[in-house]
PDB file of N, CA and C in Angstrom:
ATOM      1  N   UNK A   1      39.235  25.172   1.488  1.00  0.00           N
ATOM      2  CA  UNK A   1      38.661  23.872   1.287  1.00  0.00           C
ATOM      3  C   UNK A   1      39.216  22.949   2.383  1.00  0.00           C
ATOM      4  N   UNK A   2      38.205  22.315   2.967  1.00  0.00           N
ATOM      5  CA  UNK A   2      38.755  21.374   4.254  1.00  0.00           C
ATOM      6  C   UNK A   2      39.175  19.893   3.941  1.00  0.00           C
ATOM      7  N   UNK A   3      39.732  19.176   4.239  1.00  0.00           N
ATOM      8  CA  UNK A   3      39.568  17.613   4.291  1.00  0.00           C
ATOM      9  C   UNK A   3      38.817  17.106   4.463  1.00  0.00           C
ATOM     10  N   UNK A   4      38.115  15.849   4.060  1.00  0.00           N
ATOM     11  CA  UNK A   4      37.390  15.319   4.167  1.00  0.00           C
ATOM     12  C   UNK A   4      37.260  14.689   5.599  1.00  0.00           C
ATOM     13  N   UNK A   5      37.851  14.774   6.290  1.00  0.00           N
ATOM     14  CA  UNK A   5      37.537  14.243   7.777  1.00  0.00           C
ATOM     15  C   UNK A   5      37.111  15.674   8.634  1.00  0.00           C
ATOM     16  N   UNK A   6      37.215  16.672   8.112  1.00  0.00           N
ATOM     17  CA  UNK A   6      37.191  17.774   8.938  1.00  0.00           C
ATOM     18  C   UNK A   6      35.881  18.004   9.498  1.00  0.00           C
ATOM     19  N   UNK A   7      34.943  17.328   8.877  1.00  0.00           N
ATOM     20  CA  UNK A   7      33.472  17.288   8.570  1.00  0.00           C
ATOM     21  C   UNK A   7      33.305  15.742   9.795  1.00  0.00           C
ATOM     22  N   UNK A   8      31.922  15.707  10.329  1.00  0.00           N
ATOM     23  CA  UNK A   8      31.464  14.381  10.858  1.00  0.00           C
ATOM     24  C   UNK A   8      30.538  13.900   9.523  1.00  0.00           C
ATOM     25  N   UNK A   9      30.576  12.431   9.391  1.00  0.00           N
ATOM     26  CA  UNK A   9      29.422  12.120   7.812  1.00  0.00           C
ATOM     27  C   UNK A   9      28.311  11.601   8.518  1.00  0.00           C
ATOM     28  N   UNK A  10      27.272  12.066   7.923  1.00  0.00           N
ATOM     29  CA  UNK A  10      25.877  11.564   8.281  1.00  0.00           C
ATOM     30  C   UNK A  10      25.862  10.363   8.320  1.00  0.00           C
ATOM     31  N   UNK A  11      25.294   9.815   9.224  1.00  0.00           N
ATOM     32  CA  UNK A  11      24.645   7.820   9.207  1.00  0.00           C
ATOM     33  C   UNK A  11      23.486   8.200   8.428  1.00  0.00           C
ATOM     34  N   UNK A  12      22.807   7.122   8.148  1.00  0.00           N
ATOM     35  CA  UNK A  12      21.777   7.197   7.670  1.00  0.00           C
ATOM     36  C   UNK A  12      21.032   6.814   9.096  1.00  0.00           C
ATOM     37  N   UNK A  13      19.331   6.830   9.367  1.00  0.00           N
ATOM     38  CA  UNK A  13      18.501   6.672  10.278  1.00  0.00           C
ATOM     39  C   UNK A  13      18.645   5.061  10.571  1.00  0.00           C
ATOM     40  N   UNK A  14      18.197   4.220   9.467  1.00  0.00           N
ATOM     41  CA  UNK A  14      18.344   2.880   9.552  1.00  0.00           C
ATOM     42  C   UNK A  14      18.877   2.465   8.682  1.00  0.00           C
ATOM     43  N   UNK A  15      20.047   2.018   8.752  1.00  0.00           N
ATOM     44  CA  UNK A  15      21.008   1.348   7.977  1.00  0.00           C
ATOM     45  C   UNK A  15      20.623   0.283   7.256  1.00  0.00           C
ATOM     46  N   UNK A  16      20.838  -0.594   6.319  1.00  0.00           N
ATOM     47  CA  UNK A  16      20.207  -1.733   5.304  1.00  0.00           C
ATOM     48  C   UNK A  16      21.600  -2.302   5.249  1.00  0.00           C
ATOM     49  N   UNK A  17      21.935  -3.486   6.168  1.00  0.00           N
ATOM     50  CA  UNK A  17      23.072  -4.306   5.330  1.00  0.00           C
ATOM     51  C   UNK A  17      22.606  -5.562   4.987  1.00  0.00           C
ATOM     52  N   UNK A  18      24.080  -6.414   4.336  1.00  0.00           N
ATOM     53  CA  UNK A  18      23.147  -7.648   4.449  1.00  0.00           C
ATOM     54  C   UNK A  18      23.829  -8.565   5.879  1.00  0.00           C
ATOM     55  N   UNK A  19      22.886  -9.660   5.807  1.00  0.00           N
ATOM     56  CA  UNK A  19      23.276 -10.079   6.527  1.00  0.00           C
ATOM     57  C   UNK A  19      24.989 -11.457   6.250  1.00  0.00           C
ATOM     58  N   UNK A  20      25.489 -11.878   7.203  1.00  0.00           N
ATOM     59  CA  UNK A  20      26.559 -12.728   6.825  1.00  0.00           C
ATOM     60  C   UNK A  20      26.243 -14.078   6.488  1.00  0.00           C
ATOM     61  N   UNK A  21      27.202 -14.072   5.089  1.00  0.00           N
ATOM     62  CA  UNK A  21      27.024 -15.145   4.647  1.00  0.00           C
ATOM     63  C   UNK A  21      26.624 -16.504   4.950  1.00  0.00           C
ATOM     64  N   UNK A  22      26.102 -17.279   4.810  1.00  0.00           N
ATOM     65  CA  UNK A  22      25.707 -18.582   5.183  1.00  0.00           C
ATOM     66  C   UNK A  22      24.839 -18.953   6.598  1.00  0.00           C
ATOM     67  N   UNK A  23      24.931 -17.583   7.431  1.00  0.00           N
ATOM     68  CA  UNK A  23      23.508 -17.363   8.178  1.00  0.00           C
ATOM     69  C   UNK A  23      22.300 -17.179   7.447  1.00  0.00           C
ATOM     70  N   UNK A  24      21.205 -17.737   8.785  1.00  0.00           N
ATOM     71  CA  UNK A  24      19.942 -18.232   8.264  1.00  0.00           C
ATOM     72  C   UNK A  24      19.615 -16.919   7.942  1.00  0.00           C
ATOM     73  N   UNK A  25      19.433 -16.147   8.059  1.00  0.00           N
ATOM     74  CA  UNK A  25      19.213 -14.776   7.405  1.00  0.00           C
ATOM     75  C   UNK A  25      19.290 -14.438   5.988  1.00  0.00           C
ATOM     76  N   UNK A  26      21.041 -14.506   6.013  1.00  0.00           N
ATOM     77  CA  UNK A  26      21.479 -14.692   4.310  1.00  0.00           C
ATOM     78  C   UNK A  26      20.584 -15.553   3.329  1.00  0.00           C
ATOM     79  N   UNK A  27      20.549 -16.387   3.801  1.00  0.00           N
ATOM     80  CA  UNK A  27      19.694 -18.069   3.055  1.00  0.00           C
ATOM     81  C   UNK A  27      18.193 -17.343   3.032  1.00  0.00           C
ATOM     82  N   UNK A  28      17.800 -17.085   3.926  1.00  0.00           N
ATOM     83  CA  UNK A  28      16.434 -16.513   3.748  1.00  0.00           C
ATOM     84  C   UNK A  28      16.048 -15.121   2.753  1.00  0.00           C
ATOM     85  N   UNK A  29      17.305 -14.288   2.798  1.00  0.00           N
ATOM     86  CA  UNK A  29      17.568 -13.258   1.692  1.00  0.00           C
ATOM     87  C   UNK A  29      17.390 -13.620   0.642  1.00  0.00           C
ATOM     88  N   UNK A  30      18.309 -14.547   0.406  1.00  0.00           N
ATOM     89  CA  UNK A  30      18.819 -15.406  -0.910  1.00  0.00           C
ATOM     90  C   UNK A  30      17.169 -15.961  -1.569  1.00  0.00           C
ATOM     91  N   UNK A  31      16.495 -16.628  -0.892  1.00  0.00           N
ATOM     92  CA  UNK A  31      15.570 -17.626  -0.602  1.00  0.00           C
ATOM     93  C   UNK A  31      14.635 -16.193  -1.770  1.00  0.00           C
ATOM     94  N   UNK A  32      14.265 -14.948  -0.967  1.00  0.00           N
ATOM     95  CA  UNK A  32      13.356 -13.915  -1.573  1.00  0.00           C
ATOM     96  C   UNK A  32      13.471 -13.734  -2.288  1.00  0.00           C
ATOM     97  N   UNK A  33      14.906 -13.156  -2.598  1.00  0.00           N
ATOM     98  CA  UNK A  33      15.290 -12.233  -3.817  1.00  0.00           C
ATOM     99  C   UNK A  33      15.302 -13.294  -5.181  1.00  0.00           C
ATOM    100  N   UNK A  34      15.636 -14.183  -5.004  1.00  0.00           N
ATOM    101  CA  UNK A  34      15.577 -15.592  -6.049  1.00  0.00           C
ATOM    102  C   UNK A  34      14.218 -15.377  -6.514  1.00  0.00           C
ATOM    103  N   UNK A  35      13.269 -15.699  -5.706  1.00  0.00           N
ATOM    104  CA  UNK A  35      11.774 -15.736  -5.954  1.00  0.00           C
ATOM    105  C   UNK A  35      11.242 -14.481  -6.218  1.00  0.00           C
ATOM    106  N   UNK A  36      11.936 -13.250  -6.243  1.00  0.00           N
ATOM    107  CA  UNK A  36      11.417 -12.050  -6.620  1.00  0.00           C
ATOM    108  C   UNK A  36      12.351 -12.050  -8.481  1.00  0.00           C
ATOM    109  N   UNK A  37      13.519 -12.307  -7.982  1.00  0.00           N
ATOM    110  CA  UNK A  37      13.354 -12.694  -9.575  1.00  0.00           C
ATOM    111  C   UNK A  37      12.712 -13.392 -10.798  1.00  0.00           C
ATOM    112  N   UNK A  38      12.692 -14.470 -10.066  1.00  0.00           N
ATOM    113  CA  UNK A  38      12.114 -15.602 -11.026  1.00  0.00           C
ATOM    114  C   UNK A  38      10.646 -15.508 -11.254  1.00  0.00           C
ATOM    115  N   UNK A  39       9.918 -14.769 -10.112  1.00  0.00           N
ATOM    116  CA  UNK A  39       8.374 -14.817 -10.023  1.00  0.00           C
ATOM    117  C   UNK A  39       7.541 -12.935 -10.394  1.00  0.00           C
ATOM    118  N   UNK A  40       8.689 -12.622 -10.103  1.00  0.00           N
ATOM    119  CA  UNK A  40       8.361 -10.618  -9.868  1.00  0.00           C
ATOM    120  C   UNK A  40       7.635 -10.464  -9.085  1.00  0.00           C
ATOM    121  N   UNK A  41       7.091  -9.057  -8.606  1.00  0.00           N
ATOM    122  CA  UNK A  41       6.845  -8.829  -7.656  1.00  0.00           C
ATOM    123  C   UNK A  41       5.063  -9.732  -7.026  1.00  0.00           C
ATOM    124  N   UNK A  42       4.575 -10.086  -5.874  1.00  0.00           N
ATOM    125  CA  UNK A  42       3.400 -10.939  -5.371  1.00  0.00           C
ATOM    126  C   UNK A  42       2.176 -10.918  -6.289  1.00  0.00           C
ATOM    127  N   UNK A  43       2.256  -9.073  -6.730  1.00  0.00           N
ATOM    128  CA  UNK A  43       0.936  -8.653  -7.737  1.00  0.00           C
ATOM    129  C   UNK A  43       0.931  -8.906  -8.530  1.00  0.00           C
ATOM    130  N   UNK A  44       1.810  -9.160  -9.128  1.00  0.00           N
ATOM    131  CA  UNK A  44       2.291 -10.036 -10.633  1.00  0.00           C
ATOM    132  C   UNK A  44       1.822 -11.315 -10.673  1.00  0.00           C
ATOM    133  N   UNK A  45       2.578 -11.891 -10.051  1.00  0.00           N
ATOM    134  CA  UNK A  45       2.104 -13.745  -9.683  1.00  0.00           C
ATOM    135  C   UNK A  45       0.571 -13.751  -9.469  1.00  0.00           C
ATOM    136  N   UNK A  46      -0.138 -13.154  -9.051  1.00  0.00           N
ATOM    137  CA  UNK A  46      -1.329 -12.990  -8.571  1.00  0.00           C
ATOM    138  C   UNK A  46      -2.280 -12.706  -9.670  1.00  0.00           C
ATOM    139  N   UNK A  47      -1.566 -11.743 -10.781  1.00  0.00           N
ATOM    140  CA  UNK A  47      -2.546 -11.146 -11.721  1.00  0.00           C
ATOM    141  C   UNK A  47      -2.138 -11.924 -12.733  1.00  0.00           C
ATOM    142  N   UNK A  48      -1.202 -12.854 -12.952  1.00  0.00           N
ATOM    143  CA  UNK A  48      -0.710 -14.064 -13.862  1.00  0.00           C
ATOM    144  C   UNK A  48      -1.583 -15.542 -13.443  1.00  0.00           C
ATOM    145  N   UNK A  49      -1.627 -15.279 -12.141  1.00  0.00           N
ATOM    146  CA  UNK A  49      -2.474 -16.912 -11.781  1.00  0.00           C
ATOM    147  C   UNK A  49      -4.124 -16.674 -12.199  1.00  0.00           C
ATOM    148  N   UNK A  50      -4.333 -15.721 -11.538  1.00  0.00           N
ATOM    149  CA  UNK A  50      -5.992 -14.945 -12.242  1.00  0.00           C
ATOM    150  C   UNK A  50      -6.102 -15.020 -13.497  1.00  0.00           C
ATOM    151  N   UNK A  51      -5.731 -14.188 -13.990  1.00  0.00           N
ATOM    152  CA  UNK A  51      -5.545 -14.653 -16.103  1.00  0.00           C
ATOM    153  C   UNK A  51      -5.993 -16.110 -16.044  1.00  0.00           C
ATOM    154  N   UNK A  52      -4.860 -16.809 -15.608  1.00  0.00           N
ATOM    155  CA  UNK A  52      -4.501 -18.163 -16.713  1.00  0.00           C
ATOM    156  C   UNK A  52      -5.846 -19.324 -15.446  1.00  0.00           C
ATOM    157  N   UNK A  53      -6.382 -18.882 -14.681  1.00  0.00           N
ATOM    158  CA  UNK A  53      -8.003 -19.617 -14.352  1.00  0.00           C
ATOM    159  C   UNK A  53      -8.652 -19.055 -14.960  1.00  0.00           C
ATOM    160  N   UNK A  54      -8.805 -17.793 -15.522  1.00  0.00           N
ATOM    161  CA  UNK A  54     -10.063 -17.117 -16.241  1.00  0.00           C
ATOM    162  C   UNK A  54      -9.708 -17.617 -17.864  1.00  0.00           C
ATOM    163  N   UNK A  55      -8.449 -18.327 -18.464  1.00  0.00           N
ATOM    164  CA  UNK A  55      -8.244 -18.346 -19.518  1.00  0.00           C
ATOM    165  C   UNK A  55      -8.798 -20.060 -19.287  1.00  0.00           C
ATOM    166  N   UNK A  56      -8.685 -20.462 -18.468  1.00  0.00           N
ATOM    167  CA  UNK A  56      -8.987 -22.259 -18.122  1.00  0.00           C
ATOM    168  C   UNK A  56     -10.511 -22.220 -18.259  1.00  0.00           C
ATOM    169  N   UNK A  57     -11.185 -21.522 -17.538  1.00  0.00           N
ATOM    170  CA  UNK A  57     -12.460 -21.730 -17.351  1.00  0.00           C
ATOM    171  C   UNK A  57     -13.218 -21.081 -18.738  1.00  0.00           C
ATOM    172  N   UNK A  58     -12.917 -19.922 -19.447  1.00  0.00           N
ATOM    173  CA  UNK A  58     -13.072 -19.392 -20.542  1.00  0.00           C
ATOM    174  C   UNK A  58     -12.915 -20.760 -21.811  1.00  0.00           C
ATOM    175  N   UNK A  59     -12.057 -21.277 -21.227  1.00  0.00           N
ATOM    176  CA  UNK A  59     -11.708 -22.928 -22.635  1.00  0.00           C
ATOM    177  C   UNK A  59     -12.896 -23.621 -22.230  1.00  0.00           C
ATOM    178  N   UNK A  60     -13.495 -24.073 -21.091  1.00  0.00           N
ATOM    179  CA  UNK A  60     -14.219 -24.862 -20.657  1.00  0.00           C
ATOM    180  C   UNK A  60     -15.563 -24.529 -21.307  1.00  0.00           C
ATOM    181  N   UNK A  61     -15.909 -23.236 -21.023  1.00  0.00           N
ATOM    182  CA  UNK A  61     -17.181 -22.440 -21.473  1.00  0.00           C
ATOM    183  C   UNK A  61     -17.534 -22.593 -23.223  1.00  0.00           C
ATOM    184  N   UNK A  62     -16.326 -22.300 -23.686  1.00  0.00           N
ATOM    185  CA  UNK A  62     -16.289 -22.429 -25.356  1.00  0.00           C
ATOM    186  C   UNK A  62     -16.516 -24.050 -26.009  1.00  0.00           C
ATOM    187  N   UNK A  63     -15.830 -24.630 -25.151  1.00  0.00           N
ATOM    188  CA  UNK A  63     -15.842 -26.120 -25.463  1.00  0.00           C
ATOM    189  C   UNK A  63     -17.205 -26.889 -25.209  1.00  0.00           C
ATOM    190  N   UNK A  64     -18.533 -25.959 -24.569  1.00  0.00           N
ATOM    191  CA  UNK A  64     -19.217 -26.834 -24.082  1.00  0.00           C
ATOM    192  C   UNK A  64     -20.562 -26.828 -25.167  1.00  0.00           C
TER     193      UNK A  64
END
């Protein structure tokens, strides 16, 4: 059994870090991932805004 250095370790192809703190980068990270929380993913927001005009205009139709 060898040591663990005995070996070279794979990189990965493209690495994913983040970027440093309080660079515009970070802030812009920050900025997404906030709005991917709070909103979920674009298709979501999208198939939530659709609904609730088809539920608006559906009130309009009934009411008339």
């Amino acid at each position: 059994m060898g040591s663990s250095s005995s070996k070279p370790r794979k990189g990965h192809e493209k690495p994913h870090h983040l970027p440093k703190v309080g660079s515009p980068e970070n802030r812009q990270w920050e900025h997404e991932t906030h709005k991917k929380v709070v909103f979920g993913s674009s298709a979501m927001a999208l198939a939530v805004g659709a609904a609730m005009v088809l539920a608006v205009i559906g009130l309009l139709v009934a009411n008339l």
